[in-house]
C-alpha atoms as a PDB file:
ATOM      1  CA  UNK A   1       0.000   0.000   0.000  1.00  0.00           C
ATOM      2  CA  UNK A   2       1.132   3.507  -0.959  1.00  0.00           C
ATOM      3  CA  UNK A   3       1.731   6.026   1.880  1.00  0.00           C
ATOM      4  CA  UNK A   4       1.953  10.144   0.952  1.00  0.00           C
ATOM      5  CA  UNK A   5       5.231  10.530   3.019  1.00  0.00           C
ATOM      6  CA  UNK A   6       7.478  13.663   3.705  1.00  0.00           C
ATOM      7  CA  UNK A   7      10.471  14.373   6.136  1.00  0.00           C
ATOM      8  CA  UNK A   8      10.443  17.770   7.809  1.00  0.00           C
ATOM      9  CA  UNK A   9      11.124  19.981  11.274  1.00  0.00           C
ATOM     10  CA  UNK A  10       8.220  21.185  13.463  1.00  0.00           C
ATOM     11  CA  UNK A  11       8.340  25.021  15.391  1.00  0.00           C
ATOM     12  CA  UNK A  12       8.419  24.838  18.899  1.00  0.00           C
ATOM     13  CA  UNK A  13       4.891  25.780  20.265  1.00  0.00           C
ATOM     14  CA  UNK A  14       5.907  29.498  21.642  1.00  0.00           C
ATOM     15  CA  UNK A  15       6.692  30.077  17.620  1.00  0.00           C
ATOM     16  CA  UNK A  16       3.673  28.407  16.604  1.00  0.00           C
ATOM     17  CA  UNK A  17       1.560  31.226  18.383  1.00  0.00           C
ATOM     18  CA  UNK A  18       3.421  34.164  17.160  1.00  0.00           C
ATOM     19  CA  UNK A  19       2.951  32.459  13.756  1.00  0.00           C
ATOM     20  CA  UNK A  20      -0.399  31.958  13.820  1.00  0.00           C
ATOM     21  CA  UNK A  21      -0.874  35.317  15.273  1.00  0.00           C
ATOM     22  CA  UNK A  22       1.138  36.887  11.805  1.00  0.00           C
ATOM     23  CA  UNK A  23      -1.337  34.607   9.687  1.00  0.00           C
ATOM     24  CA  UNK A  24      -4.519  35.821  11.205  1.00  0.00           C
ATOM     25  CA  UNK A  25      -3.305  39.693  10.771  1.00  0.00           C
ATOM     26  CA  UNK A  26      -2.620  38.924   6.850  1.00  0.00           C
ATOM     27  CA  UNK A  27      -6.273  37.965   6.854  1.00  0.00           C
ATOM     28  CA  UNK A  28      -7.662  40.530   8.619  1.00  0.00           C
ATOM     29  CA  UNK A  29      -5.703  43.100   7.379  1.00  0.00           C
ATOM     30  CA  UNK A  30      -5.390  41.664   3.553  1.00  0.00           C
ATOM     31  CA  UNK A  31      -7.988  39.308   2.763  1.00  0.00           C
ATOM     32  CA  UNK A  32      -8.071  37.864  -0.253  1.00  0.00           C
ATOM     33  CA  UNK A  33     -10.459  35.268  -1.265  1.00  0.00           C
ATOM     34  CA  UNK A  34      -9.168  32.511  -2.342  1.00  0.00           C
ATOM     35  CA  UNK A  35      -5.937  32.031  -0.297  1.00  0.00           C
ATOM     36  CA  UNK A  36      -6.207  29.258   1.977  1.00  0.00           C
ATOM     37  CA  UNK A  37      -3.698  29.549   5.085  1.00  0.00           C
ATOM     38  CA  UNK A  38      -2.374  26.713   6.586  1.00  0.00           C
ATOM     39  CA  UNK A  39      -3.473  25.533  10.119  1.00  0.00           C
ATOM     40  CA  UNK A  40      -0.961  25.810  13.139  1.00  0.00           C
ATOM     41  CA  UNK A  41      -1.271  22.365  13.589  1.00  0.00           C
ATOM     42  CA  UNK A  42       0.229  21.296  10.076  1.00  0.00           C
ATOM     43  CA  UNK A  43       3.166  24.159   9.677  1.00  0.00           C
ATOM     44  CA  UNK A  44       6.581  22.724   9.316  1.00  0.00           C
ATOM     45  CA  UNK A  45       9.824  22.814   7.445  1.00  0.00           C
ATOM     46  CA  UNK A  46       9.981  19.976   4.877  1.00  0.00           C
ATOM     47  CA  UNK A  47      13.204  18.731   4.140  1.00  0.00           C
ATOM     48  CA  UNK A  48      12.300  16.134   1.938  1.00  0.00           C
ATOM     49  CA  UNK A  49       9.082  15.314   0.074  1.00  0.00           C
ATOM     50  CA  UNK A  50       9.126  11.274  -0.832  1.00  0.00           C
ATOM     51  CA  UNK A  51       5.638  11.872  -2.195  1.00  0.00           C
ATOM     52  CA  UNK A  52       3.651   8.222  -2.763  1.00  0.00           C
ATOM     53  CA  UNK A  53       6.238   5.626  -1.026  1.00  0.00           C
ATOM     54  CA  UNK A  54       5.073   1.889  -0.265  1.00  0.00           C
ATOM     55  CA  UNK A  55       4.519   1.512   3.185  1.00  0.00           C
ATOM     56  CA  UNK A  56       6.935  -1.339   3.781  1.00  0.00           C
ATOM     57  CA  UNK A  57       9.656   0.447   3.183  1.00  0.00           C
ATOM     58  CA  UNK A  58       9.262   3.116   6.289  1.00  0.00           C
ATOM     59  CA  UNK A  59      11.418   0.957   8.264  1.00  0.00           C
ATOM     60  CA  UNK A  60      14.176   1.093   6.499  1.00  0.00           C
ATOM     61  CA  UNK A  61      13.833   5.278   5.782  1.00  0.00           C
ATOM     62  CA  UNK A  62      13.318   5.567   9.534  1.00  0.00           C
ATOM     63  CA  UNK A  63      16.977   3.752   9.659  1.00  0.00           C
ATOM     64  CA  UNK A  64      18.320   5.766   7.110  1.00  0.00           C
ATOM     65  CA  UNK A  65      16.956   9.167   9.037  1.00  0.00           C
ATOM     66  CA  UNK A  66      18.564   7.800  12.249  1.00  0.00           C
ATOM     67  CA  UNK A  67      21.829   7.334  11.224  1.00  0.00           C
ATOM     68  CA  UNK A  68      22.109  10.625   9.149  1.00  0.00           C
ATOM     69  CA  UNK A  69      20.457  12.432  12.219  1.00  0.00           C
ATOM     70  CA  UNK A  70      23.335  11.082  14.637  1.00  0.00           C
ATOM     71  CA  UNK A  71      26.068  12.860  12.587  1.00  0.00           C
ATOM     72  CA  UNK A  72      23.618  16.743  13.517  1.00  0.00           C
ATOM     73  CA  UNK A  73      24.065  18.761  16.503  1.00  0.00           C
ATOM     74  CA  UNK A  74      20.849  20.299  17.785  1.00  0.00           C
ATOM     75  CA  UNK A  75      20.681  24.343  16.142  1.00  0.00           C
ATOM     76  CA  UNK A  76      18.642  27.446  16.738  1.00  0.00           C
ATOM     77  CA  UNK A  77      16.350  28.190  13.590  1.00  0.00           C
ATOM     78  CA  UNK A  78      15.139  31.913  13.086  1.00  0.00           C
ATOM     79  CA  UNK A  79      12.090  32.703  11.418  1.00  0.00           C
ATOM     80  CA  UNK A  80      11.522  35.986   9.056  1.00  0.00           C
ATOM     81  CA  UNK A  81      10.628  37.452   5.701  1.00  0.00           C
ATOM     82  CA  UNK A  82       7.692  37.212   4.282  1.00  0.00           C
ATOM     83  CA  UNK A  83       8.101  35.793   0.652  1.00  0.00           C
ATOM     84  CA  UNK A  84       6.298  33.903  -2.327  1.00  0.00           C
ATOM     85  CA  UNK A  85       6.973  31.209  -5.236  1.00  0.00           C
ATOM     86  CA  UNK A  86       7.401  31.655  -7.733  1.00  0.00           C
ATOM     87  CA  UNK A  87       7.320  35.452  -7.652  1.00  0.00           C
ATOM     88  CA  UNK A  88       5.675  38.088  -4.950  1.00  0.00           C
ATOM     89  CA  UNK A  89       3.935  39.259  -8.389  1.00  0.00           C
ATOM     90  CA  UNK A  90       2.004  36.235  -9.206  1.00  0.00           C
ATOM     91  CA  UNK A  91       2.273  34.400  -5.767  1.00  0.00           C
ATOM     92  CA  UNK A  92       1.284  30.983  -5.726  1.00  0.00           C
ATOM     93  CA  UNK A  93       2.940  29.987  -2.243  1.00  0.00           C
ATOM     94  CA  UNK A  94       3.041  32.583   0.411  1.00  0.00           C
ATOM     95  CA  UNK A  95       6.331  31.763   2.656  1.00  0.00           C
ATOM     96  CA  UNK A  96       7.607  32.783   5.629  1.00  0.00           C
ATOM     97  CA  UNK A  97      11.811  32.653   5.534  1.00  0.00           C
ATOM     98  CA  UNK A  98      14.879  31.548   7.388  1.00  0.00           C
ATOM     99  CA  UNK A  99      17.821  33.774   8.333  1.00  0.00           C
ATOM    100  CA  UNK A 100      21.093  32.034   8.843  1.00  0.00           C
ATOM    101  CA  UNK A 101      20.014  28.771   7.347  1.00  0.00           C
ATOM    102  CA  UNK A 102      23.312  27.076   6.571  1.00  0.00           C
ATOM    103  CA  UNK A 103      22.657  24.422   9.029  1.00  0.00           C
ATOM    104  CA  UNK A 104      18.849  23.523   7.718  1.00  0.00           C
ATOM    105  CA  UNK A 105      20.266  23.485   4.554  1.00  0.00           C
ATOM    106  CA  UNK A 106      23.288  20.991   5.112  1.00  0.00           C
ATOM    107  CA  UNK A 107      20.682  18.908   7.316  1.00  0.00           C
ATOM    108  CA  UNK A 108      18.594  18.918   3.952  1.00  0.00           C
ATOM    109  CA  UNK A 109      21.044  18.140   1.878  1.00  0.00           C
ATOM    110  CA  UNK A 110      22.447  15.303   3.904  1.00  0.00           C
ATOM    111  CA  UNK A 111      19.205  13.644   3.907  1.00  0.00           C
ATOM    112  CA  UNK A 112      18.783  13.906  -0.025  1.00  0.00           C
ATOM    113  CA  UNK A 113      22.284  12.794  -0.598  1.00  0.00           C
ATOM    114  CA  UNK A 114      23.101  10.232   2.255  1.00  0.00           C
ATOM    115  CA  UNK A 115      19.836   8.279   2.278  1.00  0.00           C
ATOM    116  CA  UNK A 116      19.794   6.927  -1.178  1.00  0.00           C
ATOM    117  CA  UNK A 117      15.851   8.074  -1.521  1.00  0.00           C
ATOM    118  CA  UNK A 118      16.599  10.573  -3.937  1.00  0.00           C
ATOM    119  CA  UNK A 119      16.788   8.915  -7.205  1.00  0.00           C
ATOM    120  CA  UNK A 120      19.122  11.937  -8.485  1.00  0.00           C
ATOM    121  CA  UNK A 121      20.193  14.094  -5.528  1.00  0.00           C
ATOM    122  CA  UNK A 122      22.351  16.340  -7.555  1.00  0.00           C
ATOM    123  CA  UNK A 123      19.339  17.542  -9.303  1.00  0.00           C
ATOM    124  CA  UNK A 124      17.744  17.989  -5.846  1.00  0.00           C
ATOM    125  CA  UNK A 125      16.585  21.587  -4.633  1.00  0.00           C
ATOM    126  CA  UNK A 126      16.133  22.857  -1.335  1.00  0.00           C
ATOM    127  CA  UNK A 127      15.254  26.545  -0.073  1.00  0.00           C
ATOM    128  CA  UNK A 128      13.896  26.602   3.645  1.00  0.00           C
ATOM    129  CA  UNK A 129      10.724  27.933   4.347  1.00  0.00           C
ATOM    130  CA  UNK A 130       7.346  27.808   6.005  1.00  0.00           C
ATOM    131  CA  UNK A 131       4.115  27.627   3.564  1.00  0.00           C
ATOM    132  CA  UNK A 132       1.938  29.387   5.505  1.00  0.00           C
ATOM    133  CA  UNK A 133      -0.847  29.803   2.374  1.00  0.00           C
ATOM    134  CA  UNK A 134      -1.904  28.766  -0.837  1.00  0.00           C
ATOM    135  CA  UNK A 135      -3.328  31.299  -3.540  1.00  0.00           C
ATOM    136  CA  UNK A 136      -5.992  29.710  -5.594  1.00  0.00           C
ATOM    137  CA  UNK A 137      -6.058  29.712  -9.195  1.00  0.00           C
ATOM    138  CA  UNK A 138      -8.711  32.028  -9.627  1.00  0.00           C
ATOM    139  CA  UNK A 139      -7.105  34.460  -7.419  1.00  0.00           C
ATOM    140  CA  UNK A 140      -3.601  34.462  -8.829  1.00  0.00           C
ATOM    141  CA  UNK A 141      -2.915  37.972 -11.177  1.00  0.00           C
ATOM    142  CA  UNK A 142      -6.046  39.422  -9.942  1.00  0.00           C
ATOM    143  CA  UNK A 143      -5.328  40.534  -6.451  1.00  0.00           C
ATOM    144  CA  UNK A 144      -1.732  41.695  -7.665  1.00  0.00           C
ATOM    145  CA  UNK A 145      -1.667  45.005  -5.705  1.00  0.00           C
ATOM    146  CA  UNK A 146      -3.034  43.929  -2.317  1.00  0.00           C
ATOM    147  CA  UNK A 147      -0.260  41.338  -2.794  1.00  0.00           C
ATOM    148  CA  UNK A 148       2.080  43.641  -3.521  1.00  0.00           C
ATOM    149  CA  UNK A 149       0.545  46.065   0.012  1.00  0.00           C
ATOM    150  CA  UNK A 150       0.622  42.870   1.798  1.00  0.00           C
ATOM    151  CA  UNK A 151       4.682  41.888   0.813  1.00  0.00           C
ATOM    152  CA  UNK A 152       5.480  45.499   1.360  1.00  0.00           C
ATOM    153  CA  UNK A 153       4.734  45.473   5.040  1.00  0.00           C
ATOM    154  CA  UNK A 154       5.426  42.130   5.707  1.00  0.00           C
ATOM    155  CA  UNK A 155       8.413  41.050   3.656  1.00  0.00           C
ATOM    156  CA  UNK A 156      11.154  41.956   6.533  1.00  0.00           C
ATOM    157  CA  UNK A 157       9.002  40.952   9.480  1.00  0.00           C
ATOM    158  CA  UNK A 158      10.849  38.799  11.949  1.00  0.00           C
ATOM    159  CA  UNK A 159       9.282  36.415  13.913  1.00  0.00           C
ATOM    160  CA  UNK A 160      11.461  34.558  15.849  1.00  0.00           C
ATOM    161  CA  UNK A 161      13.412  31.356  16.384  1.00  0.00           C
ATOM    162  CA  UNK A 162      13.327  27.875  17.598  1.00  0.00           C
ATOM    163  CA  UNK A 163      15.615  25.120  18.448  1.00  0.00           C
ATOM    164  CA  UNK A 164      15.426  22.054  16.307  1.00  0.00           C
ATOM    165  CA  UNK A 165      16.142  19.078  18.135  1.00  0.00           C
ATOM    166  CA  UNK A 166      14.323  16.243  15.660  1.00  0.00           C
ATOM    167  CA  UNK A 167      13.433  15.687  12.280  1.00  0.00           C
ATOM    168  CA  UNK A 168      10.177  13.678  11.762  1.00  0.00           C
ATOM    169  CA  UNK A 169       8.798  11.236   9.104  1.00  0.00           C
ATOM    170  CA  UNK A 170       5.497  11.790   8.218  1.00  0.00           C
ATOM    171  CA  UNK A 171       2.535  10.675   6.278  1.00  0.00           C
ATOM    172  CA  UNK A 172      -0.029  13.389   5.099  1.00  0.00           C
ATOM    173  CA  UNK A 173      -3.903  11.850   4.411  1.00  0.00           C
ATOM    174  CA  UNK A 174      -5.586  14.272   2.040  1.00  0.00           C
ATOM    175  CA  UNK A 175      -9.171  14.900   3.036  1.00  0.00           C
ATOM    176  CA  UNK A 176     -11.394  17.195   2.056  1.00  0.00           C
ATOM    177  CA  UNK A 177     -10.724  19.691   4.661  1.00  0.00           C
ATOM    178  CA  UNK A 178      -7.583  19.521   4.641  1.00  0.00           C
ATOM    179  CA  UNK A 179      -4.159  17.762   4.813  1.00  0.00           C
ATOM    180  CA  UNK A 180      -3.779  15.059   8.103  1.00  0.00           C
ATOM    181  CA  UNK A 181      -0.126  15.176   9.163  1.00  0.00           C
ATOM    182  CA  UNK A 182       0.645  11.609  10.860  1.00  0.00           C
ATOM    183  CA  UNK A 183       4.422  11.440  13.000  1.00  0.00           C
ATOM    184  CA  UNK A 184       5.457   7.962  11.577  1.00  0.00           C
ATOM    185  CA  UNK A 185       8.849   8.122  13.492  1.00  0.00           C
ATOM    186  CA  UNK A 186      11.416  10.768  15.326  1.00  0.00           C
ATOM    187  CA  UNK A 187      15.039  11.216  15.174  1.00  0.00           C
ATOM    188  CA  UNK A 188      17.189  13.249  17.417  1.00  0.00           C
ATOM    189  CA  UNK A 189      19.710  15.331  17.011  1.00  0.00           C
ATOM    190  CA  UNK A 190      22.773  15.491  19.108  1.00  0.00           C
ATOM    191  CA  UNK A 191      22.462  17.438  22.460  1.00  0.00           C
ATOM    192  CA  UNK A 192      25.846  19.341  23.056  1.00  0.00           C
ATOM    193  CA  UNK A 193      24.598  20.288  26.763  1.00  0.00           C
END
């Protein structure tokens, strides 16, 4: 049986709120029908989207995430920047960004090169960020300048940071009302303390 699977990081709770708290201004304050924000519960950093994977083989990617984990010291992640893909213009994404991210990105990049479950890593991309919206078809080019209000306030806003301490397998069920995010298994980084 197929599984939806991806790897990613979660926010601590504490960033959560102030995130959530940014997402319900930018509706308030710039709503735009059709853009469909993402709940608290389901915002995280993917790392690595395996898409439809059969199921017997999350043992052996839980292995593969455990031993690349082992060789990552716990780091402090800070949120800001308010951005879009694939341009601010025409947003189809709405983002929130990461300063300082060398150490996502080499995390990132050791799972998509050191696991083996990229079938060509080198052709891999990676840019660290937080979907916190998607702009609907019917929406995209028409709302243009209350994007472009909407960046222009928001693009430098900082939020915060958080310490990331595990990366997570996990399986997203698409329903109706949503996306179901389902921790499959958890892999620590090192503690230094």
């Amino acid at each position: 049986m197929l599984k939806r699977l991806f790897i990613a990081i979660d926010p601590e709770p504490a960033l959560l709120d102030t995130i959530f708290r940014l997402t319900s201004t930018l509706k308030r304050e710039y709503s735009i029908k059709g853009v469909r924000y993402t709940a608290p519960q389901n915002l995280h950093l993917t790392l690595l989207f395996l898409g439809d994977t059969d199921e017997s083989l999350i043992p052996q990617i839980s292995d593969k995430l455990e031993k690349v984990c082992r060789n990552f010291t716990e780091f402090d992640l800070e949120f800001s920047n308010l951005g879009a893909f694939p341009s601010q213009r025409n947003p189809r994404i709405i983002w929130l960004g990461v300063n300082h991210p060398e150490p996502v990105i080499a995390l990132a990049k050791a799972i998509i090169h050191d696991t083996g479950l990229v079938a060509e890593p080198e052709k891999a991309g990676f840019t660290p960020h937080l979907t916190l919206g998607r702009v609907g078809e019917s929406t995209r080019g028409v709302s243009s300048e209350t994007f472009s209000r909407l960046f222009a306030k928001f693009g430098n806003v900082k939020i915060g940071s958080t310490r990331v301490r595990e990366v997570l397998l996990y399986q997203s069920t698409l329903k109706p009302s949503g996306p179901v995010y389902t921790v499959l298994s958890r892999h620590d980084l090192k503690n230094m303390c």
